[in-house]
Every structure is written in C-alpha cells, then in structure tokens.
C-alpha atoms as a PDB file:
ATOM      1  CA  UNK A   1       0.000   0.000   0.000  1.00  0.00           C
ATOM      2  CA  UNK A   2       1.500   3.349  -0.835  1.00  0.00           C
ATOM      3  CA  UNK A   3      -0.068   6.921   0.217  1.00  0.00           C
ATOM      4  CA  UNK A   4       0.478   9.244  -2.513  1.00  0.00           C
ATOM      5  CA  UNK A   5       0.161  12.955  -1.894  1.00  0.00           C
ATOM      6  CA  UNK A   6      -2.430  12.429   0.173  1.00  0.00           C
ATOM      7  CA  UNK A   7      -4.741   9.335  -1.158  1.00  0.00           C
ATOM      8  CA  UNK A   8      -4.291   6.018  -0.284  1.00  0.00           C
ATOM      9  CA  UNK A   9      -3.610   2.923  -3.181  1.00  0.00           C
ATOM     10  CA  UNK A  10      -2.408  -0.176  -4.081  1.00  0.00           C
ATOM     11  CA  UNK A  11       1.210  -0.471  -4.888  1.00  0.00           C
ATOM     12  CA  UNK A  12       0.505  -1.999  -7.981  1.00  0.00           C
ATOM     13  CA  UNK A  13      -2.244   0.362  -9.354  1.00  0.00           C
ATOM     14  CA  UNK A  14      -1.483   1.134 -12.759  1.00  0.00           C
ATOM     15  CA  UNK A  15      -3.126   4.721 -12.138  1.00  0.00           C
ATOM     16  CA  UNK A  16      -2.975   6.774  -9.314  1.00  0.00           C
ATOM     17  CA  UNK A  17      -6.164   8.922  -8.890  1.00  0.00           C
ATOM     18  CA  UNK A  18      -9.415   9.962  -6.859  1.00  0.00           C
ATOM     19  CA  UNK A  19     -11.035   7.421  -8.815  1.00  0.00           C
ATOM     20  CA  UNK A  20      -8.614   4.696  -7.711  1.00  0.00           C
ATOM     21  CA  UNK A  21      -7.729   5.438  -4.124  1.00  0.00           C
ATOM     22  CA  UNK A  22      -9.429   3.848  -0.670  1.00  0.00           C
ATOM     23  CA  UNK A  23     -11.883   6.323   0.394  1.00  0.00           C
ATOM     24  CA  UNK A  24     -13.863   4.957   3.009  1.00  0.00           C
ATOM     25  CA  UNK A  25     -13.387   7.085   6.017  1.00  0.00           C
ATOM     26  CA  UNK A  26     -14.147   3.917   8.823  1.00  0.00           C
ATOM     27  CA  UNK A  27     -10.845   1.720   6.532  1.00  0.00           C
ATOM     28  CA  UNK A  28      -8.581   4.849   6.338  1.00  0.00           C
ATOM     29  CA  UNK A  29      -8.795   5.349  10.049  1.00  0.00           C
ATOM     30  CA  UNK A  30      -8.250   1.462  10.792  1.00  0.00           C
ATOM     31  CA  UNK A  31      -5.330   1.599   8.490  1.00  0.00           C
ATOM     32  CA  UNK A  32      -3.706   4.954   9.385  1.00  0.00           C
ATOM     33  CA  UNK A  33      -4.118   4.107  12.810  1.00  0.00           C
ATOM     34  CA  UNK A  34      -1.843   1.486  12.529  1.00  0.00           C
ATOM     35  CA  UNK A  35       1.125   2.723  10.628  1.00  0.00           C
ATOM     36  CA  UNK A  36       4.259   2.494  12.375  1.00  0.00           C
ATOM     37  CA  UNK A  37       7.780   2.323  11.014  1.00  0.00           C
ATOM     38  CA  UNK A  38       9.000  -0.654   9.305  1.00  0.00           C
ATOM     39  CA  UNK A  39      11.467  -2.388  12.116  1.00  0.00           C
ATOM     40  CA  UNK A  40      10.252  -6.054  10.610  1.00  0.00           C
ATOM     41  CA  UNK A  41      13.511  -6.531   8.473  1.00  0.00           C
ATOM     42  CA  UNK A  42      11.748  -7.035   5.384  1.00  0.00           C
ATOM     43  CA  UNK A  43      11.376  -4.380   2.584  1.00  0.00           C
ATOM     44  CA  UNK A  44      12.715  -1.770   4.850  1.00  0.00           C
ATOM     45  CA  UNK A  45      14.138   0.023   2.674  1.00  0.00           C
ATOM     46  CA  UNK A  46      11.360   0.172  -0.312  1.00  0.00           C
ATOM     47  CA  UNK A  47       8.640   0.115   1.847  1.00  0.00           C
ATOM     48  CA  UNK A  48       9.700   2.311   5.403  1.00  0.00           C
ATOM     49  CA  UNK A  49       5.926   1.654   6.809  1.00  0.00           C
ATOM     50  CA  UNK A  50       3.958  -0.699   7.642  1.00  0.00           C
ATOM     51  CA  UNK A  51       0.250  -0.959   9.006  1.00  0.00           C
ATOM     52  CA  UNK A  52      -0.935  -3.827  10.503  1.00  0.00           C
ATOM     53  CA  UNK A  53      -3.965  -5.249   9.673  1.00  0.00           C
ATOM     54  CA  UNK A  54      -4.242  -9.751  11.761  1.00  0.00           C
ATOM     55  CA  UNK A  55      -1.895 -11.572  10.366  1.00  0.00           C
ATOM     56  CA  UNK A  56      -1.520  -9.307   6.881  1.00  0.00           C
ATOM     57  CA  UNK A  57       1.045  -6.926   7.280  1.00  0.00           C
ATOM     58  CA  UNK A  58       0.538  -4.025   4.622  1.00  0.00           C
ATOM     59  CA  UNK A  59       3.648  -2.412   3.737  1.00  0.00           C
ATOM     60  CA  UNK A  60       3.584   0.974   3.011  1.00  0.00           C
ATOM     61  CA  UNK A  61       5.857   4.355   1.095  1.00  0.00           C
ATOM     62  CA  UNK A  62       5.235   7.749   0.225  1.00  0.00           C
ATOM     63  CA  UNK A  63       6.299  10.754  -1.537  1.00  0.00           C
ATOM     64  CA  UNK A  64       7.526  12.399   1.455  1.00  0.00           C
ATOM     65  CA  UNK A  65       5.669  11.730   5.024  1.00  0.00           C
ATOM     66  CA  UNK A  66       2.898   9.058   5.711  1.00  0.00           C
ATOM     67  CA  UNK A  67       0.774  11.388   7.326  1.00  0.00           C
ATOM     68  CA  UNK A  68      -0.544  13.611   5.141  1.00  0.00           C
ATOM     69  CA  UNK A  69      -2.892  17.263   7.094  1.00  0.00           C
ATOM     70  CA  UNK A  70      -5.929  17.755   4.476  1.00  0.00           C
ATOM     71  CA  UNK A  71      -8.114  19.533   6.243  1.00  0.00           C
ATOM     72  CA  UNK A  72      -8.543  22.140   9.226  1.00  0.00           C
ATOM     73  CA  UNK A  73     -11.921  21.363  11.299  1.00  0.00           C
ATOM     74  CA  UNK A  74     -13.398  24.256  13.911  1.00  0.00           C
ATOM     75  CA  UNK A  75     -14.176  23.314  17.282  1.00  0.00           C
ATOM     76  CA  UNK A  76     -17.768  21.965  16.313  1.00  0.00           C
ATOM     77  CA  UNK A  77     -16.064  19.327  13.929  1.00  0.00           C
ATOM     78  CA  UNK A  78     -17.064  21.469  10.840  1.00  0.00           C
ATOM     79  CA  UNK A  79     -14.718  21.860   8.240  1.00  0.00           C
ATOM     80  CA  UNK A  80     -13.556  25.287   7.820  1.00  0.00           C
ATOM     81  CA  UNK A  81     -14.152  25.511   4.002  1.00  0.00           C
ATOM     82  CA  UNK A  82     -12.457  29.250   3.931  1.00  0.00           C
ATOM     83  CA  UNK A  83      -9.332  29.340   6.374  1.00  0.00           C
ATOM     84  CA  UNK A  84      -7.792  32.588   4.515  1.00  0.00           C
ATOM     85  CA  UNK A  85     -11.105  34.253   5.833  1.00  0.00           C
ATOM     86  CA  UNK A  86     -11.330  32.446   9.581  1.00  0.00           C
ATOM     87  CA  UNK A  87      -8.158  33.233  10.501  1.00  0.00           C
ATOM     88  CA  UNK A  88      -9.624  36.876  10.532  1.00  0.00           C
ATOM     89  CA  UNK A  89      -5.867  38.755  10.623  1.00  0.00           C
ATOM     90  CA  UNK A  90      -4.554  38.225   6.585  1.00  0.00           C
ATOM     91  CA  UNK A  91      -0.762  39.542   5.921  1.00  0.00           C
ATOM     92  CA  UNK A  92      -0.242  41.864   3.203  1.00  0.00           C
ATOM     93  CA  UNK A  93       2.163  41.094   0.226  1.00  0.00           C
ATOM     94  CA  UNK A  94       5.269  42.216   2.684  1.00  0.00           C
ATOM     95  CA  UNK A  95       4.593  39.735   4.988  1.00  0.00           C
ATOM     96  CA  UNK A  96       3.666  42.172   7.750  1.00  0.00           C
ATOM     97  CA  UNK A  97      -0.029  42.144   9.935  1.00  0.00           C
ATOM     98  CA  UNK A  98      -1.689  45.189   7.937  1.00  0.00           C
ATOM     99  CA  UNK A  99      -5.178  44.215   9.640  1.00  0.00           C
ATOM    100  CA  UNK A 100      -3.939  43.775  12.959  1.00  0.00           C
ATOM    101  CA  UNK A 101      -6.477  45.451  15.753  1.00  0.00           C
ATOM    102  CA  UNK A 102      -6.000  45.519  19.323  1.00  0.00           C
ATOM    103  CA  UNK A 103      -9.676  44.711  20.184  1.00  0.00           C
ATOM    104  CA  UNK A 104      -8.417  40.892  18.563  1.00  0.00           C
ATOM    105  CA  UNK A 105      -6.719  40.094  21.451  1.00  0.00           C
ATOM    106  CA  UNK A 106      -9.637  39.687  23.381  1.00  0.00           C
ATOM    107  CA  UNK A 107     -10.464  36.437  21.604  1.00  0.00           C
ATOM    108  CA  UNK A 108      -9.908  33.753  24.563  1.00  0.00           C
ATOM    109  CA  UNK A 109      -6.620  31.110  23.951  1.00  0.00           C
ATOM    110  CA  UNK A 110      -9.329  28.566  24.264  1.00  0.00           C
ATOM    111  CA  UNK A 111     -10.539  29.711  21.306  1.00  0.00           C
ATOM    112  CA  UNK A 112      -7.861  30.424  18.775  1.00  0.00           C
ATOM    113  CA  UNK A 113      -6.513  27.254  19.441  1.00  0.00           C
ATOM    114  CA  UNK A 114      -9.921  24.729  19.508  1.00  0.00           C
ATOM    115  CA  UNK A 115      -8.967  23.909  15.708  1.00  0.00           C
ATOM    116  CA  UNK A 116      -7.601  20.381  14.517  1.00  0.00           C
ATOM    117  CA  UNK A 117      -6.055  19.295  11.927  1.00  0.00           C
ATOM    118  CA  UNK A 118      -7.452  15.916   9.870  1.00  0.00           C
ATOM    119  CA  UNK A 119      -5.293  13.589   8.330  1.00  0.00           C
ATOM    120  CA  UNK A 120      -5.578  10.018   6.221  1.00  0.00           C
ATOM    121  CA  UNK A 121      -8.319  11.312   4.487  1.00  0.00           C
ATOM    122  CA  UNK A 122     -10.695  10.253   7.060  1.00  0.00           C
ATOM    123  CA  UNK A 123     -12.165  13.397   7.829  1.00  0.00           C
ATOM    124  CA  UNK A 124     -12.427  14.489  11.941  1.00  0.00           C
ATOM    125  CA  UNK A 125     -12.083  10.640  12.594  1.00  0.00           C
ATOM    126  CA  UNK A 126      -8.463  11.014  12.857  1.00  0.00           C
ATOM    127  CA  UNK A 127      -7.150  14.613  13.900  1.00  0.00           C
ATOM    128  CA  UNK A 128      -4.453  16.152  16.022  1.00  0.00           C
ATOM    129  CA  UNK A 129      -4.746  19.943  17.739  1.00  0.00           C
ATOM    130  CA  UNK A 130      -3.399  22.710  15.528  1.00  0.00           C
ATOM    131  CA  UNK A 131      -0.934  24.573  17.067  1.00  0.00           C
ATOM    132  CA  UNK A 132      -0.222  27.504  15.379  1.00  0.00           C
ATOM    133  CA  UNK A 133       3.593  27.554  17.277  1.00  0.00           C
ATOM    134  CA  UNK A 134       4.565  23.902  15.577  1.00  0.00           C
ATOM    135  CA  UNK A 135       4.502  25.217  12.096  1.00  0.00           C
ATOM    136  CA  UNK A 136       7.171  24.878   9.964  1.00  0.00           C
ATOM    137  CA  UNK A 137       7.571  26.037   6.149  1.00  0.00           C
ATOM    138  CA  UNK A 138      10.707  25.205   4.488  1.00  0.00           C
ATOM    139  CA  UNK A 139      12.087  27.583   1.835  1.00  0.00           C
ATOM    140  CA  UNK A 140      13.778  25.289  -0.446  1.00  0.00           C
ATOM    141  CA  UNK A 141      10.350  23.967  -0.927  1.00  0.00           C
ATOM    142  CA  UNK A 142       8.173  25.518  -0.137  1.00  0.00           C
ATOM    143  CA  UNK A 143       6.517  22.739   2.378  1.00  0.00           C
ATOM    144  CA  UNK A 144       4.732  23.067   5.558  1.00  0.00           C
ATOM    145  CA  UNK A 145       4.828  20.608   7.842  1.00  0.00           C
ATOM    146  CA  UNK A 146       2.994  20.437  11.698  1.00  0.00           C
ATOM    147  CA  UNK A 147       3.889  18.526  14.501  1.00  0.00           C
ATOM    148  CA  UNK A 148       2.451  14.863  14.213  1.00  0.00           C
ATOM    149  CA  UNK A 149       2.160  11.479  15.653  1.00  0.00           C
ATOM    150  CA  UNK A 150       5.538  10.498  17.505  1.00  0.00           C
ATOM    151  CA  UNK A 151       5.497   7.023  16.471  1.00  0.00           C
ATOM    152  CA  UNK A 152       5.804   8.324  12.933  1.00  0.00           C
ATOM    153  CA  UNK A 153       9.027  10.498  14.249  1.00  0.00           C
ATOM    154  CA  UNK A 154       6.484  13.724  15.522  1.00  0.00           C
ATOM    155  CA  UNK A 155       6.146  15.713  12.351  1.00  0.00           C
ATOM    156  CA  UNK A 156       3.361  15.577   9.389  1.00  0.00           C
ATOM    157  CA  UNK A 157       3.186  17.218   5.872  1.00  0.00           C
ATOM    158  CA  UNK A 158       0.474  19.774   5.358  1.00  0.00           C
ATOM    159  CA  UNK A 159      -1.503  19.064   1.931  1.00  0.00           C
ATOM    160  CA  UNK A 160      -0.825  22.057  -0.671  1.00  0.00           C
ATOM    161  CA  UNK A 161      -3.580  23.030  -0.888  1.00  0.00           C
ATOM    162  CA  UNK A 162      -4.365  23.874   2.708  1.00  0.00           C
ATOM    163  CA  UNK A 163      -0.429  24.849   2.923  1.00  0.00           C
ATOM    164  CA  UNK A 164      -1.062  27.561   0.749  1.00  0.00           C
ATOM    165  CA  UNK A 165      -4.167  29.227   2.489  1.00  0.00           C
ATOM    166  CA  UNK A 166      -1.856  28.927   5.828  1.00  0.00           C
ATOM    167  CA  UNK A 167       1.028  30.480   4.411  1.00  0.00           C
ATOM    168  CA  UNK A 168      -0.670  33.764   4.081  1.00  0.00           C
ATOM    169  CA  UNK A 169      -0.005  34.039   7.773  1.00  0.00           C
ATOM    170  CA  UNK A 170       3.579  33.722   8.406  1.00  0.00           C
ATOM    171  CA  UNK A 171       5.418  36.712   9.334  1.00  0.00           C
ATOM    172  CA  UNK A 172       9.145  36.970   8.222  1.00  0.00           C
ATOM    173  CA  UNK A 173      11.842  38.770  10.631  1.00  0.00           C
ATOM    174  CA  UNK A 174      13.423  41.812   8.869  1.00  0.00           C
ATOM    175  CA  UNK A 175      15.477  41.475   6.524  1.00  0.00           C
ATOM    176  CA  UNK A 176      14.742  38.393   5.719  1.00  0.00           C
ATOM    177  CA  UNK A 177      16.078  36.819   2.386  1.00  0.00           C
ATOM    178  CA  UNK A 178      14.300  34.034   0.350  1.00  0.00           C
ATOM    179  CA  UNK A 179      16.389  31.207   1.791  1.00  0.00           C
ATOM    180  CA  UNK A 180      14.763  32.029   5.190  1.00  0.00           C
ATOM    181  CA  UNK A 181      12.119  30.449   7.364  1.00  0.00           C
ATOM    182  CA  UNK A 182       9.206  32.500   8.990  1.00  0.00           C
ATOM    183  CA  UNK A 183       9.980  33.184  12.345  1.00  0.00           C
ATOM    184  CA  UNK A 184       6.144  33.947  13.156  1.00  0.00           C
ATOM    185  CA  UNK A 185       2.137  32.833  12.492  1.00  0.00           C
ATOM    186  CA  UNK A 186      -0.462  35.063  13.261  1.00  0.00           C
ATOM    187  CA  UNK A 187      -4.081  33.943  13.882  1.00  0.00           C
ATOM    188  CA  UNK A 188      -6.680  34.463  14.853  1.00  0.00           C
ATOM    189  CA  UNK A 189      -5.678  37.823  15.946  1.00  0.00           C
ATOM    190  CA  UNK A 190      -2.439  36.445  18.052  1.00  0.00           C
ATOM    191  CA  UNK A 191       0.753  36.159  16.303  1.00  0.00           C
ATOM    192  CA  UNK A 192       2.704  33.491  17.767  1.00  0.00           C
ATOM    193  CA  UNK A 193       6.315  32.596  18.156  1.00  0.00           C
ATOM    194  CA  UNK A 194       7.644  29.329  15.288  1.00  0.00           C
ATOM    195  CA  UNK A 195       9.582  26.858  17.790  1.00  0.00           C
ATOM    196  CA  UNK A 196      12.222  24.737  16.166  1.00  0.00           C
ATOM    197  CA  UNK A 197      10.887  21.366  17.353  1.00  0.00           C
ATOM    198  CA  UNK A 198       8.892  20.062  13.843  1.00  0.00           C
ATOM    199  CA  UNK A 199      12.436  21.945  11.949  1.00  0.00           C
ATOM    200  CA  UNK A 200      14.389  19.195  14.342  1.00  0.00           C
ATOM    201  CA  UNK A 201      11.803  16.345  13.588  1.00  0.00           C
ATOM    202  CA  UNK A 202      13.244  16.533   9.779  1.00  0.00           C
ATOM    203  CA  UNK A 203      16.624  17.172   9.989  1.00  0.00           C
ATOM    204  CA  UNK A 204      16.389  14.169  12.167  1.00  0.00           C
ATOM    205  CA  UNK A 205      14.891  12.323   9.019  1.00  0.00           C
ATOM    206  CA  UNK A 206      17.957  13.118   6.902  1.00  0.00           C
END
C-alpha cells in the first residue's frame, strides 16, 4: 500500500487517482491508525511503513511523510471551508499584519486554538490539535509541515492546498532573504512565536 500525496492505493495500481484510491473514512482510520515504522527486516528500505492489519502486514511508502494534514476542522467538527477568511488577521504582500487590531486580542486562547487538523483522508475521525507555534515552512520547498504522531518520528506534511491558504499568515523577521524560514504565524488575531521542534523532527529524518 502506498499513500500518494495524500490518497491512499495499491502499490501496484497502474493509475494513481481519486477514482482509484481507498476512500472509506471507517478503513482509512483502521489503516492509518496502525502505521508504524518498518522495524520487521523485510522491505525496509522500499517500503519504510507498515500498518498492521491480523496476520496481513501491509507495507507501506510515500512521496515524502505518511501522514498527510488535508483539512482544518473548527471546534464543532465542521470543516472550515475558507481558512484565509477564519483566521480573521490576513498579511499583506510584505509579509507584515496590515489588519492587525488591538480589540483581537480579546479572543480567549481557548478559542484560537480549539482547531484540529485531519489527516488520512478520514475526515475528523483522525485529527491532532493545531498549534499555530509547531509550524514549519521550508524555503527550499516551499513545504509546511505540523507537529504529528511520535510514532511516525512527531512531524506531518500539510496538503498544498491547505499549505497555501496557511502560508498567508507567516510573518518573516526583517530582513529576511528568500532562503529564510518565517519566524512567526499570526491567527486568529495572536501572532505566535515558530519553535524549532517540527524543523528538528526533519533534519532528524535526513
């Protein structure tokens, strides 16, 4: 089995689409529940996954990470359908908080930070708390990644997609040249600090 940007497939699938890929919800959480890295001492090196499933043992690769963020759910388990719009503080094209008001800081912790994030395309079945601080975008790439599941060594890859409506909310120091990482994420009317930890989690991959 082989998760492909995010969708889930056969190895052997001649074509790799929507059409083609596991999509029910109650299977992808079974089977993304069980992924853990491949210690069995067979196909380690093609296949770095496995997931458990009796006495079939489904051996699994990706592009890049096995979990795979798709979508950002409110504290009501909604999907928020426009996160560019709910995060309610947009930067402008210099990377600085424009819209910034003081009045946003009255908006509790509790509630900037009630969001989660979905992953293994099995909607708020399997989610982790968003936390704006454990975002990480790399420059090279333009990825963005967000502290995951430590079994699968703590970090996750954030789907394109949703990357993209995120990135509108980093904040760059000063100065800063394209070969640098944002430093800062406002949301939600709270700009938070970028720790290094989910930076760590991939060097530690290399």
């Amino acid at each position: 089995s082989s998760p492909q940007p995010y969708q889930l497939f056969l190895d052997d699938a001649r074509l790799k689409n929507f059409i083609t890929s596991f999509k029910d919800k109650k299977f992808l959480e079974f089977f993304f529940k069980r992924v853990k890295p491949n210690t069995t001492g067979r196909y380690e090196a093609d296949f770095p996954y496995v997931s458990p499933c009796g006495r079939e043992m489904n051996y699994v690769r990706c592009d890049d990470l096995p979990i795979v963020f798709t979508h950002l759910f409110d504290r009501n388990g909604q999907v928020i359908q426009h996160v560019a719009e709910y995060g309610k503080t947009p930067l402008d094209s210099n990377g600085t908080d424009s819209s910034f008001k003081s009045e946003a800081n009255s908006v509790p912790e509790t509630e900037i930070c009630s969001e989660r994030l979905s992953y293994g395309g099995a909607g708020n079945m399997l989610t982790v708390p968003f936390q704006p601080s454990k975002l990480c975008m790399l420059p090279g790439s333009g990825r963005v990644y967000h502290a995951g599941l430590e079994k699968l060594g703590g970090v996750g890859l954030v789907k394109s997609s949703l990357a993209i409506e995120l990135s509108r909310f980093f904040l760059y120091e000063p100065g800063a040249d394209e070969n640098s990482p944002p430093s800062k994420f406002v949301w939600r009317g709270r700009t938070w600090g970028l720790d290094s930890s989910v930076l760590q989690s991939l060097n530690m991959r290399v």
